[in-house]
C-alpha atoms as a PDB file:
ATOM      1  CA  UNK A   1      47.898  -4.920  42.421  1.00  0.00           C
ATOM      2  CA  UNK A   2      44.951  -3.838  44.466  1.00  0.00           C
ATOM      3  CA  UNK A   3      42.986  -6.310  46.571  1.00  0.00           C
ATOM      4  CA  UNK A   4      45.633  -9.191  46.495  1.00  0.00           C
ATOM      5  CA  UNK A   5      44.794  -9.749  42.557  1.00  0.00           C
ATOM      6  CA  UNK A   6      47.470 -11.489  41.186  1.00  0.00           C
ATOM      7  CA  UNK A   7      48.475 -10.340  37.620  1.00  0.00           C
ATOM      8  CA  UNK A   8      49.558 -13.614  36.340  1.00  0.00           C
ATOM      9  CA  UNK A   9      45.793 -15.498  35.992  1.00  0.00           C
ATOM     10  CA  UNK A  10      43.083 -15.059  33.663  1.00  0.00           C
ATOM     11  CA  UNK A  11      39.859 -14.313  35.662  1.00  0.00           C
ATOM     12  CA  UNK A  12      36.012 -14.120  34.816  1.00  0.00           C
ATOM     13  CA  UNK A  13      35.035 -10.941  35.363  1.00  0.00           C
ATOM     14  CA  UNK A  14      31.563 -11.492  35.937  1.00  0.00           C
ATOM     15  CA  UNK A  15      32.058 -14.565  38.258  1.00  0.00           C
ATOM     16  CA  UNK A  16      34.891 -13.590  39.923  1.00  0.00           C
ATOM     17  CA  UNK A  17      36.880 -16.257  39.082  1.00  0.00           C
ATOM     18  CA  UNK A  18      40.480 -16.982  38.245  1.00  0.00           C
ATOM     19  CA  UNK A  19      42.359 -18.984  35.964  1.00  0.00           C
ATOM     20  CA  UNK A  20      45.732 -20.248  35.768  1.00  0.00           C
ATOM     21  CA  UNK A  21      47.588 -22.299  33.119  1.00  0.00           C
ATOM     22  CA  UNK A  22      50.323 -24.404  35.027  1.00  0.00           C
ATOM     23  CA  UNK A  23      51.120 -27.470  32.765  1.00  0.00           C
ATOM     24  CA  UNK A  24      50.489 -27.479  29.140  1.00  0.00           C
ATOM     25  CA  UNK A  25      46.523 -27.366  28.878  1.00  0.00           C
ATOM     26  CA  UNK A  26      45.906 -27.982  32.374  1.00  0.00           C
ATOM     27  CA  UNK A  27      44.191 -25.162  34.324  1.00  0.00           C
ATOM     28  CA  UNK A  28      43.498 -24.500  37.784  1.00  0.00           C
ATOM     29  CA  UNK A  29      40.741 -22.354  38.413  1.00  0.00           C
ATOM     30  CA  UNK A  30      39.731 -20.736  42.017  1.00  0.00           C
ATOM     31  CA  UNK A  31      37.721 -17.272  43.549  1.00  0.00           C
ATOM     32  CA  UNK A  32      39.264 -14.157  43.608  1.00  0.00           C
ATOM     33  CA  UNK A  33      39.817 -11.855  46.259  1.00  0.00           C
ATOM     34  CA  UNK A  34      36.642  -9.836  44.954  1.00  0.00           C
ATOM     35  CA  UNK A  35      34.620 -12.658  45.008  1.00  0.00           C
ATOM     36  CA  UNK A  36      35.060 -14.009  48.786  1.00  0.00           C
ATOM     37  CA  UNK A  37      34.819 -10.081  50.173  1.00  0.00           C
ATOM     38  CA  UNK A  38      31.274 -10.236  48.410  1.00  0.00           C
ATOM     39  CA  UNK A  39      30.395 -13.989  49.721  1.00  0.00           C
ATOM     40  CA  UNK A  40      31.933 -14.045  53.338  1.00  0.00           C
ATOM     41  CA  UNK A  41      33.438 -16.757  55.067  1.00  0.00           C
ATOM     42  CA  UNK A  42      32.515 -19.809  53.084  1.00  0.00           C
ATOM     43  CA  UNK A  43      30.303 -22.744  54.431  1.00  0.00           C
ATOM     44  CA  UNK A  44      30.471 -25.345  51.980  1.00  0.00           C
ATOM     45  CA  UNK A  45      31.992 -26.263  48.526  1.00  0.00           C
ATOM     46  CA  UNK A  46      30.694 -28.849  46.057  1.00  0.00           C
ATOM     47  CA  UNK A  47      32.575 -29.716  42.779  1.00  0.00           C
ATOM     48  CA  UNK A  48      32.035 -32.214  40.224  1.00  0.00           C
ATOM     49  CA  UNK A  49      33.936 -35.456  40.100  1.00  0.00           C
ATOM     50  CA  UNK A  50      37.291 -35.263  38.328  1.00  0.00           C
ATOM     51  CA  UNK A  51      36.530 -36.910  34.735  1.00  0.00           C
ATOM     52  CA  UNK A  52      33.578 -34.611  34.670  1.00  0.00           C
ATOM     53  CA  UNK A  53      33.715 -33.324  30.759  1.00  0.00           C
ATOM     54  CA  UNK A  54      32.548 -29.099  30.669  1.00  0.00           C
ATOM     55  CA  UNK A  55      32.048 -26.777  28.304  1.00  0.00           C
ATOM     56  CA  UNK A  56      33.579 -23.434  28.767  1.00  0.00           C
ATOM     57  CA  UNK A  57      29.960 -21.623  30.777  1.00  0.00           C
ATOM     58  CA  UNK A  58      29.097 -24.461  32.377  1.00  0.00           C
ATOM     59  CA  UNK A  59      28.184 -25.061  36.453  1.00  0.00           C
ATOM     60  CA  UNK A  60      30.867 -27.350  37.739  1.00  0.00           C
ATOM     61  CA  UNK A  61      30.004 -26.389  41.909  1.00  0.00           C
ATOM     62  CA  UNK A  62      28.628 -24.367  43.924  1.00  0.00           C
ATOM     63  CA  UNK A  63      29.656 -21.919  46.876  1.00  0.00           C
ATOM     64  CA  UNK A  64      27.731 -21.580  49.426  1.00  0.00           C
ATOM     65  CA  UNK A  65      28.752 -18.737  52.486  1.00  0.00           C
ATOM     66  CA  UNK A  66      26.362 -16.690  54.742  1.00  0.00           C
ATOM     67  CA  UNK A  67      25.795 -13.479  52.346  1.00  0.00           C
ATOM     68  CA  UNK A  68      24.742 -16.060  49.192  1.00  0.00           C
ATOM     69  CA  UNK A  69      25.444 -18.786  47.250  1.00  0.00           C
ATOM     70  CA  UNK A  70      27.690 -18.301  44.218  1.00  0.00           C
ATOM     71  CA  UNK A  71      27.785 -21.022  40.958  1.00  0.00           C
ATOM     72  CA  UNK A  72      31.573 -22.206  40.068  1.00  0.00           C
ATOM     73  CA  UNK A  73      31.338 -21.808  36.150  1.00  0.00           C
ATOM     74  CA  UNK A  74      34.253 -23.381  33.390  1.00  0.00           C
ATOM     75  CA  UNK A  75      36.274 -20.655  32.397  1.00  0.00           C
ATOM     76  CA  UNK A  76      37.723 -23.750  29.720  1.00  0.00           C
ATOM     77  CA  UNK A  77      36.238 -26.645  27.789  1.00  0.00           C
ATOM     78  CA  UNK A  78      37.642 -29.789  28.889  1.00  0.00           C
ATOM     79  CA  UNK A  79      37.834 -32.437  31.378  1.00  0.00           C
ATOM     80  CA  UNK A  80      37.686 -31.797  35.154  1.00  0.00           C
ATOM     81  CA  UNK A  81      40.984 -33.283  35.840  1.00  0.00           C
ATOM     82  CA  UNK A  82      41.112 -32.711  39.527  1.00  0.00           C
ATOM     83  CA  UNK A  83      39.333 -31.132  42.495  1.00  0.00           C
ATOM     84  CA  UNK A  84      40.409 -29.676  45.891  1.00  0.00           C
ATOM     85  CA  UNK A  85      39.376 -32.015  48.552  1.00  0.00           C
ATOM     86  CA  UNK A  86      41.155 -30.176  51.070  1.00  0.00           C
ATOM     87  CA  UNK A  87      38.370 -27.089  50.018  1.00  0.00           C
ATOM     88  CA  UNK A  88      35.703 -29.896  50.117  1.00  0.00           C
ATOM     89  CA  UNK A  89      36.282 -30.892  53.540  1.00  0.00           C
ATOM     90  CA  UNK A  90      36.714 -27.448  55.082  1.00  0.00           C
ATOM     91  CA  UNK A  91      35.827 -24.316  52.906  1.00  0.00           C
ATOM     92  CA  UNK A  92      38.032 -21.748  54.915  1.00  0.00           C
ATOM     93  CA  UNK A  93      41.194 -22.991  53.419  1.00  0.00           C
ATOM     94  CA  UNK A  94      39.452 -21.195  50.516  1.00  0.00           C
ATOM     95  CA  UNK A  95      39.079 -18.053  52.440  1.00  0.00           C
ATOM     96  CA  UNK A  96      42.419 -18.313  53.475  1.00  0.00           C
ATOM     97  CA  UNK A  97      44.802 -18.997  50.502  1.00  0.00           C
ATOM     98  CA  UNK A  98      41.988 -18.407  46.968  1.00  0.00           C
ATOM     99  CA  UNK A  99      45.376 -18.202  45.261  1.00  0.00           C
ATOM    100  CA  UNK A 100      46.832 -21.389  46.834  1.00  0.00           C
ATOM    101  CA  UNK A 101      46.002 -23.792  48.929  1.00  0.00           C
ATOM    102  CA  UNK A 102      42.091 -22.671  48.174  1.00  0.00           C
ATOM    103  CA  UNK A 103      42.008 -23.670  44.495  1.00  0.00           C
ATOM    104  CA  UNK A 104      38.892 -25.281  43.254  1.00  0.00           C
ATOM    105  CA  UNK A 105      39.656 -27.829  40.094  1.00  0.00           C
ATOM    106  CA  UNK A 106      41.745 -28.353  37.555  1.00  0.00           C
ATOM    107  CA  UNK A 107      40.736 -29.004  33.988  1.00  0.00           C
ATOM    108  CA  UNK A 108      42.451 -30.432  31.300  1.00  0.00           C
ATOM    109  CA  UNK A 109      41.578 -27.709  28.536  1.00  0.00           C
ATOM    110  CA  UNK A 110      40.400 -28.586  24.808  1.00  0.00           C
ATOM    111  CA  UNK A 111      41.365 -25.024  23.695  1.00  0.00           C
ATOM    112  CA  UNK A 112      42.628 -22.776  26.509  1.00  0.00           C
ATOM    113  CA  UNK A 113      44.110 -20.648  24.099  1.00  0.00           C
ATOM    114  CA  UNK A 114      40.783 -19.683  22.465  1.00  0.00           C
ATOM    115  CA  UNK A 115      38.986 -20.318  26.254  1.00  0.00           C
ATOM    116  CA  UNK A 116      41.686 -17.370  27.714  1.00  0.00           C
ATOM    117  CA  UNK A 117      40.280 -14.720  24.839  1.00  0.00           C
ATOM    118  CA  UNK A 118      37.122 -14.598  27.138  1.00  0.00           C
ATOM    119  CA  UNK A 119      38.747 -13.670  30.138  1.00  0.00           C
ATOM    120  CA  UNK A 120      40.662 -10.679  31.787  1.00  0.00           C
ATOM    121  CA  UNK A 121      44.130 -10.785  31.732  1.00  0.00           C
ATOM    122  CA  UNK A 122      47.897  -9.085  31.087  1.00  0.00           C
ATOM    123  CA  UNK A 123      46.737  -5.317  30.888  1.00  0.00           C
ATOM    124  CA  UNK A 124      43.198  -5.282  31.611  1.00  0.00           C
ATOM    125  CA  UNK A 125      43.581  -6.349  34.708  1.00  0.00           C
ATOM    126  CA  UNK A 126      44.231  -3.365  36.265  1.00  0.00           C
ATOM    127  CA  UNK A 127      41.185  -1.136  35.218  1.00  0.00           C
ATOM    128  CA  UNK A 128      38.824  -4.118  35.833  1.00  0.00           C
ATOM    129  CA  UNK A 129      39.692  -4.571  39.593  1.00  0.00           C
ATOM    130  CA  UNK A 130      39.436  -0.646  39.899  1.00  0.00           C
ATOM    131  CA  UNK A 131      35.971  -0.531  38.120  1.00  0.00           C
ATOM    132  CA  UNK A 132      34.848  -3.423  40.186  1.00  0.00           C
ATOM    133  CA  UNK A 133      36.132  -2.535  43.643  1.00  0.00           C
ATOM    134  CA  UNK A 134      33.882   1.030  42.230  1.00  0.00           C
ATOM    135  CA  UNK A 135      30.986  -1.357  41.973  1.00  0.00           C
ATOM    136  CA  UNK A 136      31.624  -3.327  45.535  1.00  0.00           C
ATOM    137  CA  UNK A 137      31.620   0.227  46.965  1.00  0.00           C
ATOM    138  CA  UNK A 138      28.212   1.737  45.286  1.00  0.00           C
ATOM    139  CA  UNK A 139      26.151  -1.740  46.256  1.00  0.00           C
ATOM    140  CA  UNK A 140      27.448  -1.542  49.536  1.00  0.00           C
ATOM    141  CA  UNK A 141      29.521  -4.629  49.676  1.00  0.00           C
ATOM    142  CA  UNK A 142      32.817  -2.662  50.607  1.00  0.00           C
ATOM    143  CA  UNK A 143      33.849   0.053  53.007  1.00  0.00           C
END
């Protein structure tokens, strides 16, 4: 898939964020590839404390890189069950590995099937990434 977007994750197609169902209703969410090209290297992450309860919408960190600031946003309902120290303590690892080592949190979802409906996944994928690289192109944030 174009620009390292992994087919297997759910992502917000607005925010640029993906999410991943590993365990059950846990789900760890990170950036996509889209979202660090139009952010840059980042400079600092902040998360909320695991135990944290979120509504799918709501802020739960920020990202913060040269180009702009981005908000990290729940793409579940649930309890943050987890956060990346690692990311907390130096942001490139983010930059790096967003599909790895550069996750963000985890939550423990209330409803992920219902959550997942929201999101971009399986065959939609595809025409999303190419409509959005489109858009990076036009406002200038791609090549």
């Amino acid at each position: 898939m174009s620009h390292n977007i992994p087919p297997d994750r759910h992502y917000d197609g607005e925010r640029h964020l993906w999410a991943h169902a590993t365990d059950g209703a846990r789900v760890v969410v990170g950036i996509d590839a889209l979202g660090l090209e139009s952010l840059g290297d980042l400079a600092y992450v902040k998360l909320v404390e695991p135990g944290t309860p979120v509504k799918r919408g709501d802020a739960i960190g920020t990202l913060e890189a040269a180009k702009m600031t981005s908000p990290v946003v729940a793409p579940a309902s649930g309890v943050v069950a987890a956060r990346n120290d690692a990311a907390l303590r130096d942001p490139s690892i983010v930059n790096r590995d967003p599909y790895g080592d550069g996750w963000l949190v985890a939550i423990d979802a209330t409803d992920w099937a219902a959550d997942a409906d929201h999101l971009v996944h399986g065959d939609a994928i595809g025409p999303w990434v190419d409509a959005e690289v489109e858009r990076y192109r036009t406002e200038g944030w791609l090549e």
